[in-house]
C-alpha atoms as a PDB file:
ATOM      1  CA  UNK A   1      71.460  81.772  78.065  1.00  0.00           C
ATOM      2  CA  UNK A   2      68.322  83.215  78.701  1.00  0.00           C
ATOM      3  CA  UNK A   3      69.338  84.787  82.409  1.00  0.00           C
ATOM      4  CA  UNK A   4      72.728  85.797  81.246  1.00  0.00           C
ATOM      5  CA  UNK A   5      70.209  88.233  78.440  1.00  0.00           C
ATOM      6  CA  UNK A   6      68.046  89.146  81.592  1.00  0.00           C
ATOM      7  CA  UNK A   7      70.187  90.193  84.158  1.00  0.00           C
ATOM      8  CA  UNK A   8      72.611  91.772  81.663  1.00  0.00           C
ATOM      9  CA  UNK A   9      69.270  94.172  80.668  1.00  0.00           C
ATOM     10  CA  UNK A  10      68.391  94.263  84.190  1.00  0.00           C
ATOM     11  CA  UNK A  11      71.309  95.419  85.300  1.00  0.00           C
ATOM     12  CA  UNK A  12      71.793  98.133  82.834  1.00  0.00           C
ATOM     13  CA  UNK A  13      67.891  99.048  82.956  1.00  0.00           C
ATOM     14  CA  UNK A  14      68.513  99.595  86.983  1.00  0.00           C
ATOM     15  CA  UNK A  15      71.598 102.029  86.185  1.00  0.00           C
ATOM     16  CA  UNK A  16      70.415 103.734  83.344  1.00  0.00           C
ATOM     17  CA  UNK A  17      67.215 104.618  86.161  1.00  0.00           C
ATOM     18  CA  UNK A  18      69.790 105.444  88.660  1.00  0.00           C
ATOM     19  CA  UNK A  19      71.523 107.916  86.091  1.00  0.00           C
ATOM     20  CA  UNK A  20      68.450 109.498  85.026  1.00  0.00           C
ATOM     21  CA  UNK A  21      66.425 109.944  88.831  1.00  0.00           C
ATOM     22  CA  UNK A  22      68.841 110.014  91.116  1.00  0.00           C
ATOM     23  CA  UNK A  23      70.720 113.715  91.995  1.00  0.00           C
ATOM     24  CA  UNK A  24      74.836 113.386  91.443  1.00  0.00           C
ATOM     25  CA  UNK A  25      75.587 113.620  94.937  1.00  0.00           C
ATOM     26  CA  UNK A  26      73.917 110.182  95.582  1.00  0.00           C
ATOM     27  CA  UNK A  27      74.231 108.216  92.166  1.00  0.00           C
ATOM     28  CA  UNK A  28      77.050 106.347  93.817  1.00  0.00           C
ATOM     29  CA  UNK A  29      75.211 105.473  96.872  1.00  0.00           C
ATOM     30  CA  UNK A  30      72.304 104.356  95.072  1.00  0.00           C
ATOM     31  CA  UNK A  31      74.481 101.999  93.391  1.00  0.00           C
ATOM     32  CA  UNK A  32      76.129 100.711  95.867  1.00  0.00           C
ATOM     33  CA  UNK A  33      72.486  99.952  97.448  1.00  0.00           C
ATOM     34  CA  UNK A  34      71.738  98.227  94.280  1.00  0.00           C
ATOM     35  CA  UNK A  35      74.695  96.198  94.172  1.00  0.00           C
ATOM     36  CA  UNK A  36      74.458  95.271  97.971  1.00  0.00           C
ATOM     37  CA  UNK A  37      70.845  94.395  97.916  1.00  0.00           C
ATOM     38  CA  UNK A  38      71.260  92.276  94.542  1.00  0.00           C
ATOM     39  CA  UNK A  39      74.977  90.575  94.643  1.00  0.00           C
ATOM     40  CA  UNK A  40      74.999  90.467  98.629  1.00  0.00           C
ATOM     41  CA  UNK A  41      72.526  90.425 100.504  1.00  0.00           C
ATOM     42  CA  UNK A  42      70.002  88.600  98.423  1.00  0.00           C
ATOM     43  CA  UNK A  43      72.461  85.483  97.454  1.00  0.00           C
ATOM     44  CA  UNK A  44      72.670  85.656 101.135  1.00  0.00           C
ATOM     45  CA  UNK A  45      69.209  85.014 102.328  1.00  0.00           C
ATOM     46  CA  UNK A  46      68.727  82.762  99.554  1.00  0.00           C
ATOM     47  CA  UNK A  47      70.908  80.742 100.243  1.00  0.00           C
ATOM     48  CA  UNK A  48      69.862  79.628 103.541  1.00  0.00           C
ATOM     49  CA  UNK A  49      66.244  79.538 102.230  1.00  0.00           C
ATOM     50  CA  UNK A  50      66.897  76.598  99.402  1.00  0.00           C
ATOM     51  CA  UNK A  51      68.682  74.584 102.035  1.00  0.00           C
ATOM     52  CA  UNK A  52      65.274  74.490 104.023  1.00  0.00           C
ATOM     53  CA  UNK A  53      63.532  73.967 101.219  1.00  0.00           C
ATOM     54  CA  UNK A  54      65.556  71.708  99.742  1.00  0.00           C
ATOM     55  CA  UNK A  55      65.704  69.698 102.354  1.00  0.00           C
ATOM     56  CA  UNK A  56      61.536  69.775 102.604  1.00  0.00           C
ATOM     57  CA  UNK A  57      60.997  68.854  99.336  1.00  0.00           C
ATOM     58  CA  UNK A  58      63.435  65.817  98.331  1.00  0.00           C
ATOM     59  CA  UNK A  59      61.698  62.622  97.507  1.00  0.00           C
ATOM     60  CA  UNK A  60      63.703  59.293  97.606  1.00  0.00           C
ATOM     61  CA  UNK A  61      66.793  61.568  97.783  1.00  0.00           C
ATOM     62  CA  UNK A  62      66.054  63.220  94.468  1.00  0.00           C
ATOM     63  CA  UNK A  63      64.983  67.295  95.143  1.00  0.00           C
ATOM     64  CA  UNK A  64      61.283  68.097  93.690  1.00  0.00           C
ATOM     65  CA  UNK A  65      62.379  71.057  91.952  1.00  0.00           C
ATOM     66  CA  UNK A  66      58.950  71.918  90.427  1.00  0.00           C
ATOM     67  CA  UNK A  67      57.708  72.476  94.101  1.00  0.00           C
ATOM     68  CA  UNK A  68      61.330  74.439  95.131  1.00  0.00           C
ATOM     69  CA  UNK A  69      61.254  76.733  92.227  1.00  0.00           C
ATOM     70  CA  UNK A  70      57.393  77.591  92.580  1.00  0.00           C
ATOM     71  CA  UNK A  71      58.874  79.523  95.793  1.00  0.00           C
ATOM     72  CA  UNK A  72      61.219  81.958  93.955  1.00  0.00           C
ATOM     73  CA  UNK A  73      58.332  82.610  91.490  1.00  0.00           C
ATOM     74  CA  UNK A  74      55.795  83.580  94.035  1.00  0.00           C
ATOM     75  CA  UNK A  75      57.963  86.220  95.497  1.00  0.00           C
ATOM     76  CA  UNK A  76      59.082  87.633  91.710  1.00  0.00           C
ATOM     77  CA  UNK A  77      55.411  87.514  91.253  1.00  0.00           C
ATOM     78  CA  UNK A  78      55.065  89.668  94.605  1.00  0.00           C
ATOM     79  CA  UNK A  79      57.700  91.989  93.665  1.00  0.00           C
ATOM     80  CA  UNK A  80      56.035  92.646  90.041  1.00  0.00           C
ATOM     81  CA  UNK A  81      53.168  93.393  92.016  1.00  0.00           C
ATOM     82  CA  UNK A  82      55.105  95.403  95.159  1.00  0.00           C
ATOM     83  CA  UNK A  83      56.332  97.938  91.288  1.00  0.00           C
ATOM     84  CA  UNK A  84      53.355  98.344  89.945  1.00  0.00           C
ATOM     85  CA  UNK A  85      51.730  99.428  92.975  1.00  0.00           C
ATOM     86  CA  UNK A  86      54.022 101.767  94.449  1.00  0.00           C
ATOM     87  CA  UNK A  87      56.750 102.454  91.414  1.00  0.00           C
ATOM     88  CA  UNK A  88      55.864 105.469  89.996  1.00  0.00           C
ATOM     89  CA  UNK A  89      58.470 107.540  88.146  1.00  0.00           C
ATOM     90  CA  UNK A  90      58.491 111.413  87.656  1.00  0.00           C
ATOM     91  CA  UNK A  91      56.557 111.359  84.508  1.00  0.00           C
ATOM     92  CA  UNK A  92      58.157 114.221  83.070  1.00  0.00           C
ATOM     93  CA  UNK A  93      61.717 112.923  83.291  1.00  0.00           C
ATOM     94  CA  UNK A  94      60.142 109.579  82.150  1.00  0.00           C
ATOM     95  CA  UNK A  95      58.753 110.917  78.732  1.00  0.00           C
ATOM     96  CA  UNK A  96      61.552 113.739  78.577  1.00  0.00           C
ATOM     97  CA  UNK A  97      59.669 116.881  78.510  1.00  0.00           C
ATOM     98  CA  UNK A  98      61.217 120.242  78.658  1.00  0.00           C
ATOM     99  CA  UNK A  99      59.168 121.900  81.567  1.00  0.00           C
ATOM    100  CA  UNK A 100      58.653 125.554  80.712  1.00  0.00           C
ATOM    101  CA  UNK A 101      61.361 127.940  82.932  1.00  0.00           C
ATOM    102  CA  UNK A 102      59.305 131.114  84.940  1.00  0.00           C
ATOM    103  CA  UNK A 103      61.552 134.051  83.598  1.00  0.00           C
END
């Protein structure tokens, strides 16, 4: 229940960015980035990685998932750090403050 919450806010989090950053002309590409990267491309690679490591970690037939699951929590953990690094939104659009106009 707790994942369905998540990637529902992620989800809308990621296109309420998109919406707000991104010019018109490429709102639809953006998305369509998102979606590839997140519904395609990622099931894709990881689904060949959990067959390795599934198949490196089973003991007596039975998978150690403690040991597979610390994998997928490294690289969220590397991501988290990849955003705060080198994330950095336009502050002004980010706090919504009216720039002054020359004129």
């Amino acid at each position: 229940m707790l994942h369905g919450i998540c990637y529902a806010f992620f989800f809308a989090t990621v296109y309420i960015f998109i919406d707000e950053f991104f010019p018109k002309d490429i709102r639809s590409s953006a998305q369509g980035l998102f979606n590839f990267l997140i519904l395609g491309l990622g099931p894709f690679v990881s689904n060949f990685a959990s067959s390795v490591l599934k198949e490196k970690y089973v003991k007596n037939g039975v998978p150690d998932f403690k040991e597979i699951f610390m994998y997928p929590c490294g690289v969220a953990l590397g991501a988290v750090l990849l955003l705060l690094l080198f994330f950095h939104p336009p502050y002004a659009k980010a706090h919504h403050i009216v720039e002054p106009r020359n004129g």
